[in-house]
C-alpha atoms as a PDB file:
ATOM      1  CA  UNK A   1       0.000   0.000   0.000  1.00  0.00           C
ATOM      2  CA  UNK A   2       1.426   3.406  -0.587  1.00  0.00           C
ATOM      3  CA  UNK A   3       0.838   6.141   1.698  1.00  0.00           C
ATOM      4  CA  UNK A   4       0.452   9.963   0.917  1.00  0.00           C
ATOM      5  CA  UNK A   5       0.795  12.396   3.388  1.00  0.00           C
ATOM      6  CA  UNK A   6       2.026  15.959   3.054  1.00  0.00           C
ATOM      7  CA  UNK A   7       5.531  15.957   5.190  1.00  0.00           C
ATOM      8  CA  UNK A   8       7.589  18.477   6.670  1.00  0.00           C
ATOM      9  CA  UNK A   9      11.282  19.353   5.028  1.00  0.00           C
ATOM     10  CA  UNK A  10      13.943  17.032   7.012  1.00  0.00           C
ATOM     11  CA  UNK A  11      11.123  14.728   8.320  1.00  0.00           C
ATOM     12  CA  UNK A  12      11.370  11.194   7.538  1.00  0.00           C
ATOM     13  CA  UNK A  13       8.089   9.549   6.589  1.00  0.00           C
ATOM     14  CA  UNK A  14       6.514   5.871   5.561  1.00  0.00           C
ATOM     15  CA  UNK A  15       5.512   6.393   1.924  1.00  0.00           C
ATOM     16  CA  UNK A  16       4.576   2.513   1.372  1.00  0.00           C
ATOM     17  CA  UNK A  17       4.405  -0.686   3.152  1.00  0.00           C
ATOM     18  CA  UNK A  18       3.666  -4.208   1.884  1.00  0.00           C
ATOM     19  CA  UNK A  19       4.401  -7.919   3.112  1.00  0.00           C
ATOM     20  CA  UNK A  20       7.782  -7.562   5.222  1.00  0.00           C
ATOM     21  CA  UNK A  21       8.850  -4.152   3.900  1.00  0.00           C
ATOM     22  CA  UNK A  22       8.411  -0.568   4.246  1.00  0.00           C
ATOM     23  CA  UNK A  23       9.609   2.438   2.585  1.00  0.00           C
ATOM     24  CA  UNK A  24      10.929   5.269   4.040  1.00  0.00           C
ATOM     25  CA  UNK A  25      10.960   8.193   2.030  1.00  0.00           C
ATOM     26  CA  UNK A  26      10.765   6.285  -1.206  1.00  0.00           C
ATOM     27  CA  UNK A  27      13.624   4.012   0.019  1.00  0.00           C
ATOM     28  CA  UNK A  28      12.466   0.227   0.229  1.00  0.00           C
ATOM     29  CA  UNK A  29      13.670  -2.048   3.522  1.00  0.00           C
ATOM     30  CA  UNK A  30      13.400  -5.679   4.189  1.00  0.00           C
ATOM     31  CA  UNK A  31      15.122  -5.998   7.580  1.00  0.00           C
ATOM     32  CA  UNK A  32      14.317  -4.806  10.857  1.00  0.00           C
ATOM     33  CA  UNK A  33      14.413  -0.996  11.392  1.00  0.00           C
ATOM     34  CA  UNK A  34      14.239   1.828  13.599  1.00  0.00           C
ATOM     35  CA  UNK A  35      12.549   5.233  11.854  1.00  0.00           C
ATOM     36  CA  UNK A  36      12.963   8.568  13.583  1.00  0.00           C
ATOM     37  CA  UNK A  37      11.476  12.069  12.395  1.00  0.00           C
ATOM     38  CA  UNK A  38      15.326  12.682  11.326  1.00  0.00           C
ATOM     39  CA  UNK A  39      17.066   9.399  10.809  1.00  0.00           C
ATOM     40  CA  UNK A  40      16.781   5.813   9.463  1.00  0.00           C
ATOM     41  CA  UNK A  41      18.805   3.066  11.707  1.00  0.00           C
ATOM     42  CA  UNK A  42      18.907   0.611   9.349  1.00  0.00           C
ATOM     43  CA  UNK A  43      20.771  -2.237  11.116  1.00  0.00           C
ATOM     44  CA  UNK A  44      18.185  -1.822  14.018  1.00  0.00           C
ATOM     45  CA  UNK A  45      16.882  -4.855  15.727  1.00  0.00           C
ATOM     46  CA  UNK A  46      16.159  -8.483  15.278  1.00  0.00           C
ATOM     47  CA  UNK A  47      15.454 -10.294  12.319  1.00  0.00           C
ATOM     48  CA  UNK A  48      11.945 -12.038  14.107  1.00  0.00           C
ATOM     49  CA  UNK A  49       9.592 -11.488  16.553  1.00  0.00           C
ATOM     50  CA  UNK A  50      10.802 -13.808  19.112  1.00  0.00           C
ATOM     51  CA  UNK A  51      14.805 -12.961  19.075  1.00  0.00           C
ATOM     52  CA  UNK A  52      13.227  -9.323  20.331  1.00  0.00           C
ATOM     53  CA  UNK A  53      15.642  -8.720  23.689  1.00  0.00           C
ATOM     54  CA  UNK A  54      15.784  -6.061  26.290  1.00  0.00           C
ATOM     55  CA  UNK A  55      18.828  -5.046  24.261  1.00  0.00           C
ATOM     56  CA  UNK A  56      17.118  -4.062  21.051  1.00  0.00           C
ATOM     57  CA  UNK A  57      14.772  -1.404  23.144  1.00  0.00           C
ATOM     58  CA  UNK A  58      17.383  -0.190  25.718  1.00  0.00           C
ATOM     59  CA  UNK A  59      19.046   1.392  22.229  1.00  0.00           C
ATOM     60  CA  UNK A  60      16.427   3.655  21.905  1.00  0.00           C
ATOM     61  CA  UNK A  61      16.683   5.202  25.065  1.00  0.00           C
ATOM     62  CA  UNK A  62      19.293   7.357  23.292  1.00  0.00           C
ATOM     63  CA  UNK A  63      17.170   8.527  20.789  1.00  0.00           C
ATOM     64  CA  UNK A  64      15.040  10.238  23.736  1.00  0.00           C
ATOM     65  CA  UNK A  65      11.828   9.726  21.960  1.00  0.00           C
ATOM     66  CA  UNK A  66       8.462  10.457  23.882  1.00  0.00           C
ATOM     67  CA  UNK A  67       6.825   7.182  22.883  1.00  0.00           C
ATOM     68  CA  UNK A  68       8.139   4.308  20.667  1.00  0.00           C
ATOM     69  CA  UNK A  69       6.291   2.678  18.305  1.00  0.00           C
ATOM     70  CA  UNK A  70       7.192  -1.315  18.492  1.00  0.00           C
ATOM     71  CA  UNK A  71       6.029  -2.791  14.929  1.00  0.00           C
ATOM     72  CA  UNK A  72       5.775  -6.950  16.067  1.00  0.00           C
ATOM     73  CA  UNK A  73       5.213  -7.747  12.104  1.00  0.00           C
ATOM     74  CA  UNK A  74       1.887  -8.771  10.271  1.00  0.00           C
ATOM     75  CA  UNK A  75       0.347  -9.312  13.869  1.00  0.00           C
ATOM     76  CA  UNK A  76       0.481  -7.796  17.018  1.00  0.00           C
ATOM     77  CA  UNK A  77       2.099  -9.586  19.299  1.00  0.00           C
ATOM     78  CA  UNK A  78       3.585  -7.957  22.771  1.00  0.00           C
ATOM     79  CA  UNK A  79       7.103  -8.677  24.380  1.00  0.00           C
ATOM     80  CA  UNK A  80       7.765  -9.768  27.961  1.00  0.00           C
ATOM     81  CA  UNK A  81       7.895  -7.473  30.515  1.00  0.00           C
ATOM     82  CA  UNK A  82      12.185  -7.744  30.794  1.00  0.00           C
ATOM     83  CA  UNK A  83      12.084  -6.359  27.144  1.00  0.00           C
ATOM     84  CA  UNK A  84      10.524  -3.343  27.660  1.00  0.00           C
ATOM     85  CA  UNK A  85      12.095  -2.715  31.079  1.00  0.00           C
ATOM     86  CA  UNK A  86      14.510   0.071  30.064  1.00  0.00           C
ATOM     87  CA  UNK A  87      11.400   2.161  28.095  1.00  0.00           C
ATOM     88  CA  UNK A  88       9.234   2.361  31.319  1.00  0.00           C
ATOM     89  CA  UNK A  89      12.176   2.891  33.628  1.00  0.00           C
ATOM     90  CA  UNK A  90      13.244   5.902  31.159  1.00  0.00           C
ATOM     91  CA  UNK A  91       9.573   6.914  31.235  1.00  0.00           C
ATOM     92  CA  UNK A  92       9.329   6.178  27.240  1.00  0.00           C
ATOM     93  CA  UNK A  93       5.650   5.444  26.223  1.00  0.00           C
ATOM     94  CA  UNK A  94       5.458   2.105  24.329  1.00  0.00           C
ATOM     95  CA  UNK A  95       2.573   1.153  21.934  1.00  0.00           C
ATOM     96  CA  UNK A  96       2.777  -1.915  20.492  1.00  0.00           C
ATOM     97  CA  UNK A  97       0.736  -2.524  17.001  1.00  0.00           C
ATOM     98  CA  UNK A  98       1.229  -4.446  13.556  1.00  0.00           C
ATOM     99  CA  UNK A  99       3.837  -3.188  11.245  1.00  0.00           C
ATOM    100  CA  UNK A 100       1.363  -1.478   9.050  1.00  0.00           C
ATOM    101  CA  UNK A 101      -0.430   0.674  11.983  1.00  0.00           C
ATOM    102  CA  UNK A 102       2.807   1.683  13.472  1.00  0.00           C
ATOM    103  CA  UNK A 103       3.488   3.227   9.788  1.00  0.00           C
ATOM    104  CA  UNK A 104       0.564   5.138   9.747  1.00  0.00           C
ATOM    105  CA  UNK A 105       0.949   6.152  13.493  1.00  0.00           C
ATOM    106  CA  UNK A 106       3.776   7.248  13.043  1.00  0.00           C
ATOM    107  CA  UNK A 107       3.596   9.403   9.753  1.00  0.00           C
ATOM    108  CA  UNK A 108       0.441  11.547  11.758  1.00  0.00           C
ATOM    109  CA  UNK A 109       3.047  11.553  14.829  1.00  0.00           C
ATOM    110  CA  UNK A 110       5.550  12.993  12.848  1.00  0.00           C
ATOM    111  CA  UNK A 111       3.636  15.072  11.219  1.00  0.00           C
ATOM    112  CA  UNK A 112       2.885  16.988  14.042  1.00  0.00           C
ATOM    113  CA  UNK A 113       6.401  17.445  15.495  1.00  0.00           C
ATOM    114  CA  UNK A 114       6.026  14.731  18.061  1.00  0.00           C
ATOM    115  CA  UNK A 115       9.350  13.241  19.327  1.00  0.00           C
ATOM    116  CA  UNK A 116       8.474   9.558  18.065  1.00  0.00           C
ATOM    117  CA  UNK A 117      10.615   6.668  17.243  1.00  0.00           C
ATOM    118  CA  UNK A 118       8.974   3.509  15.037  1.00  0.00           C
ATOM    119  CA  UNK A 119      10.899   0.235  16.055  1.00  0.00           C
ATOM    120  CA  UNK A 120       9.710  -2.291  13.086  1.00  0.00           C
ATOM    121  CA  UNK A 121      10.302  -5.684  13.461  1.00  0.00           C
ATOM    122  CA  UNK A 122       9.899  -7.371   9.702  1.00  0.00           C
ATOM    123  CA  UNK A 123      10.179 -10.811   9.681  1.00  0.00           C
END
């Protein structure tokens, strides 16, 4: 599905999404990503679901986002508690959705200047 959303200069948005990819700014991935308003971490994360470690959120405590977005593929699925650990204790918000609804959260997030960080797990 492609997306169309008017975006701000600088500001990184999801412009199409299909069966274990997404595009950022016209730019197709296949792996496991993180998307910020400003940057693309492309060697972000685990390449399934259920190799998703405490590790893999802890690095975006960096990023000082308000809330993270955690993609869990086609379905939602939610990590245990000892993933997520380091988000709550840095009083990150977590939502956890599909891949496709944490696209589309995250473009209108974006879109309004929110501090938001999409952690897409593709597998």
């Amino acid at each position: 599905m492609k997306l169309h959303l008017s975006q701000a200069a600088g500001t990184n948005v999801f412009t199409a999404y299909g069966e274990r990819y997404v595009a950022v700014n016209g730019a197709r991935y296949a792996r496991s990503l993180l998307v910020l308003p400003d940057r693309v971490v492309a060697d972000w994360g685990p390449d399934e679901f259920d190799a998703l470690g405490p590790e893999h959120l802890a690095a975006l405590v960096g990023f000082a986002p308000e809330v993270v977005l955690l993609g869990t593929g086609e379905r939602l699925r939610f990590p245990r508690p000892e993933v997520t650990r380091a988000l709550v204790e840095a009083r990150i918000g977590l939502e956890v959705m599909d891949v496709q609804a944490a696209c589309r959260t995250f473009n209108i997030l974006a879109a309004e200047g929110r501090k938001v960080a999409a952690a897409l797990v593709l597998e």
